[in-house]
C-alpha atoms as a PDB file:
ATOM      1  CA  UNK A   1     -45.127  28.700  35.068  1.00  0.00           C
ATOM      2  CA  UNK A   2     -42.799  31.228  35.527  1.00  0.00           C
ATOM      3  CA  UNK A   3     -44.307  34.988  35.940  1.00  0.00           C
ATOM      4  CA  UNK A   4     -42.742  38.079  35.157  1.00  0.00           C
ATOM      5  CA  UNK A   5     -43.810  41.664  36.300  1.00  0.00           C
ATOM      6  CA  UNK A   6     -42.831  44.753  34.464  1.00  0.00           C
ATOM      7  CA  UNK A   7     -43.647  48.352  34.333  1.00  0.00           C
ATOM      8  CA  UNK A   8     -44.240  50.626  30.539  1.00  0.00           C
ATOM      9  CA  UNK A   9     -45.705  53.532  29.233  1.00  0.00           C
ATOM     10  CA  UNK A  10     -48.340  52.899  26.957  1.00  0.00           C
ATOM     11  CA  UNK A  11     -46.606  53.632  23.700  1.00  0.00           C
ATOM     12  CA  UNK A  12     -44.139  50.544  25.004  1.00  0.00           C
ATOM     13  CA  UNK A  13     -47.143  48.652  26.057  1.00  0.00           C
ATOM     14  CA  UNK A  14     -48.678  49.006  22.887  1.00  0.00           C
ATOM     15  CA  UNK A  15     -45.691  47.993  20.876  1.00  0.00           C
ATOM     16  CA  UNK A  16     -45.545  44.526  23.142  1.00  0.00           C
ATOM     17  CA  UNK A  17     -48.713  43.641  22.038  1.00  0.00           C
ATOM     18  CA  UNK A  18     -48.425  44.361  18.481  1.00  0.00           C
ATOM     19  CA  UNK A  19     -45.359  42.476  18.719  1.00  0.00           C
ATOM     20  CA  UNK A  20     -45.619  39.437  21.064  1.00  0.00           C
ATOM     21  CA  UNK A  21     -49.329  38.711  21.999  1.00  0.00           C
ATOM     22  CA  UNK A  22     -50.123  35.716  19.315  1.00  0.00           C
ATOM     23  CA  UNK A  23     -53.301  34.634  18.662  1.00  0.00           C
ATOM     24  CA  UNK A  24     -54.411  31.426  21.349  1.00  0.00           C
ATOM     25  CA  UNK A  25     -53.133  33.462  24.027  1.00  0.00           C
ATOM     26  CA  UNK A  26     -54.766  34.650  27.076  1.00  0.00           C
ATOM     27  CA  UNK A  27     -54.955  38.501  27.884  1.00  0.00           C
ATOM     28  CA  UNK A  28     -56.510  40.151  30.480  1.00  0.00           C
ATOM     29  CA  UNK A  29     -56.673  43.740  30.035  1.00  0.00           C
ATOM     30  CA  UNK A  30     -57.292  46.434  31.803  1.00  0.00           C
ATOM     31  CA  UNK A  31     -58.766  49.477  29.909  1.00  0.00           C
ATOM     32  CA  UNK A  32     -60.250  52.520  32.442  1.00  0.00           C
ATOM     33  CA  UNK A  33     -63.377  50.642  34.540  1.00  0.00           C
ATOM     34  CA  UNK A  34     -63.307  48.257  31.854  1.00  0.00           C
ATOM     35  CA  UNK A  35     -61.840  44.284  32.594  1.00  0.00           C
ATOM     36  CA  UNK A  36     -61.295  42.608  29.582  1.00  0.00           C
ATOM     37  CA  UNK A  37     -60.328  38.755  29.741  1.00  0.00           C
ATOM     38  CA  UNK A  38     -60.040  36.151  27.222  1.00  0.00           C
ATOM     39  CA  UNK A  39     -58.193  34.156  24.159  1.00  0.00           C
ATOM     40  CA  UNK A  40     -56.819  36.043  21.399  1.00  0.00           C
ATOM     41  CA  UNK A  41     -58.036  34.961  17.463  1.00  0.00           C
ATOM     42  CA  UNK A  42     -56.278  37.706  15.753  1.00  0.00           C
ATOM     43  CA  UNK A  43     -54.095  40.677  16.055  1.00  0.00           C
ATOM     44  CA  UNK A  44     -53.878  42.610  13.355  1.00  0.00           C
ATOM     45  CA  UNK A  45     -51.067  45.058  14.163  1.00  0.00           C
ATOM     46  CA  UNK A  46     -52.604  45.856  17.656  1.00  0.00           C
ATOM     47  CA  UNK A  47     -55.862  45.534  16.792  1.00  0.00           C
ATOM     48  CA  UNK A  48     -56.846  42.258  18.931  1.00  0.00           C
ATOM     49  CA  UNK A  49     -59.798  40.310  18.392  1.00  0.00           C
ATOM     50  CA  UNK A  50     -60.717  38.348  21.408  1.00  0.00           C
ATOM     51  CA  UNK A  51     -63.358  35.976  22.591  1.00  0.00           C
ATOM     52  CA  UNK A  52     -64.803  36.709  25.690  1.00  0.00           C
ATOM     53  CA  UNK A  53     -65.980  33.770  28.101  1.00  0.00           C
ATOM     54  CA  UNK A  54     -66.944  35.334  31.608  1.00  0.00           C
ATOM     55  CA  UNK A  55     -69.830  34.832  33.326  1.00  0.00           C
ATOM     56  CA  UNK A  56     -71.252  38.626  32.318  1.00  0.00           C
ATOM     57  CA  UNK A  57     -70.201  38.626  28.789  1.00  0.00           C
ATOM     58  CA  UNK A  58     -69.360  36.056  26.194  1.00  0.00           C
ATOM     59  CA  UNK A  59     -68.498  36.363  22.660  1.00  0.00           C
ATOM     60  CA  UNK A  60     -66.220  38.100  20.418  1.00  0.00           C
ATOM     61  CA  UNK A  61     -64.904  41.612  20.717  1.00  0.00           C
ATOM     62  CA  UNK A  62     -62.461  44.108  18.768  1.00  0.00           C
ATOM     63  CA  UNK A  63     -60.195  46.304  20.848  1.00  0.00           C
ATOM     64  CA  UNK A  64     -57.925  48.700  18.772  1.00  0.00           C
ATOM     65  CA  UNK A  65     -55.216  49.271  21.370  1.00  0.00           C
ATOM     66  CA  UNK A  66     -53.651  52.314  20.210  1.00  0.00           C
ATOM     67  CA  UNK A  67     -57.059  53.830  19.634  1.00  0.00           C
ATOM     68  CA  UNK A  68     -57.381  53.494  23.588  1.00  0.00           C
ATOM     69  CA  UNK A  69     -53.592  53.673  24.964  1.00  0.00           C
ATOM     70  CA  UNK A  70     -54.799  56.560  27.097  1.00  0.00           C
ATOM     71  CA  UNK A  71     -56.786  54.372  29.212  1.00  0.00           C
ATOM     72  CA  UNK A  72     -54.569  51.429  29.019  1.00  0.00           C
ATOM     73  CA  UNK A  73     -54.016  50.493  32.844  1.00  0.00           C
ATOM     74  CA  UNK A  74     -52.701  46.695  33.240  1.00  0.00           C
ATOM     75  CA  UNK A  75     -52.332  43.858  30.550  1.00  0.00           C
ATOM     76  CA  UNK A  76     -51.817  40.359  32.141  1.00  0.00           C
ATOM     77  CA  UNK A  77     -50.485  38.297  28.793  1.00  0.00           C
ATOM     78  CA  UNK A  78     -50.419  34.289  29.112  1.00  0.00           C
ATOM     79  CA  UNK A  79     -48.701  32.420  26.611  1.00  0.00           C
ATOM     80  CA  UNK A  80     -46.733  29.487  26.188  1.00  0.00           C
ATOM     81  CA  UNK A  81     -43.674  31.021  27.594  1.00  0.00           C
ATOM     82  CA  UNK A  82     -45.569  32.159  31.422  1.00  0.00           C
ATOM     83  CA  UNK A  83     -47.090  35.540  32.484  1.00  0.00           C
ATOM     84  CA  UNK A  84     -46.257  38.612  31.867  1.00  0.00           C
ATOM     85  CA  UNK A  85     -48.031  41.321  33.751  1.00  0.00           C
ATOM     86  CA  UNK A  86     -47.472  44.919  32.936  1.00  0.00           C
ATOM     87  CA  UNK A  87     -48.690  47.756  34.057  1.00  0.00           C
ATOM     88  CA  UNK A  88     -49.197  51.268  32.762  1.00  0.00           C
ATOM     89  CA  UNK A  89     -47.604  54.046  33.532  1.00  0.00           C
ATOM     90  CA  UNK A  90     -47.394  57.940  32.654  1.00  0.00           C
ATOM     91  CA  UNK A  91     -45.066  59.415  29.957  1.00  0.00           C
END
């Protein structure tokens, strides 16, 4: 699987995963102290729904990524394609 590490801000961030993160793919973001893994149902123009299935926390959850871009740190995005990990950075 090939895996690809890049570096954004977190208006380009957010524009990735209004634009390539499909629903049935994995994320694994990274919002402040706050991991969030799991399988993408929807995403409505960066507003991802995703079910959760840790060993804490299970169920469905609705992040509105631009509503939290500030604390946008890492996204990990797995998809048919690979990995794509990218991280955060200042403006």
């Amino acid at each position: 699987m090939k895996k690809e590490n890049r570096i954004a801000t977190c208006e380009e961030l957010c524009r990735y995963i209004k634009e390539e993160v499909k629903p049935g793919d994995t994320v694994r973001l990274s919002l402040g102290r706050v991991y969030i893994p799991g399988k993408v149902v929807t995403n409505n123009a960066g507003v991802l729904q995703i079910k959760i299935d840790s060993d804490m926390i299970k169920g469905l959850t609705t992040i509105d990524v631009e509503k939290l871009k500030e604390y946008l740190i890492e996204l990990e995005h797995e998809c048919e394609g690979g990995v794509c990990l990218i991280e955060a950075v200042d403006e």
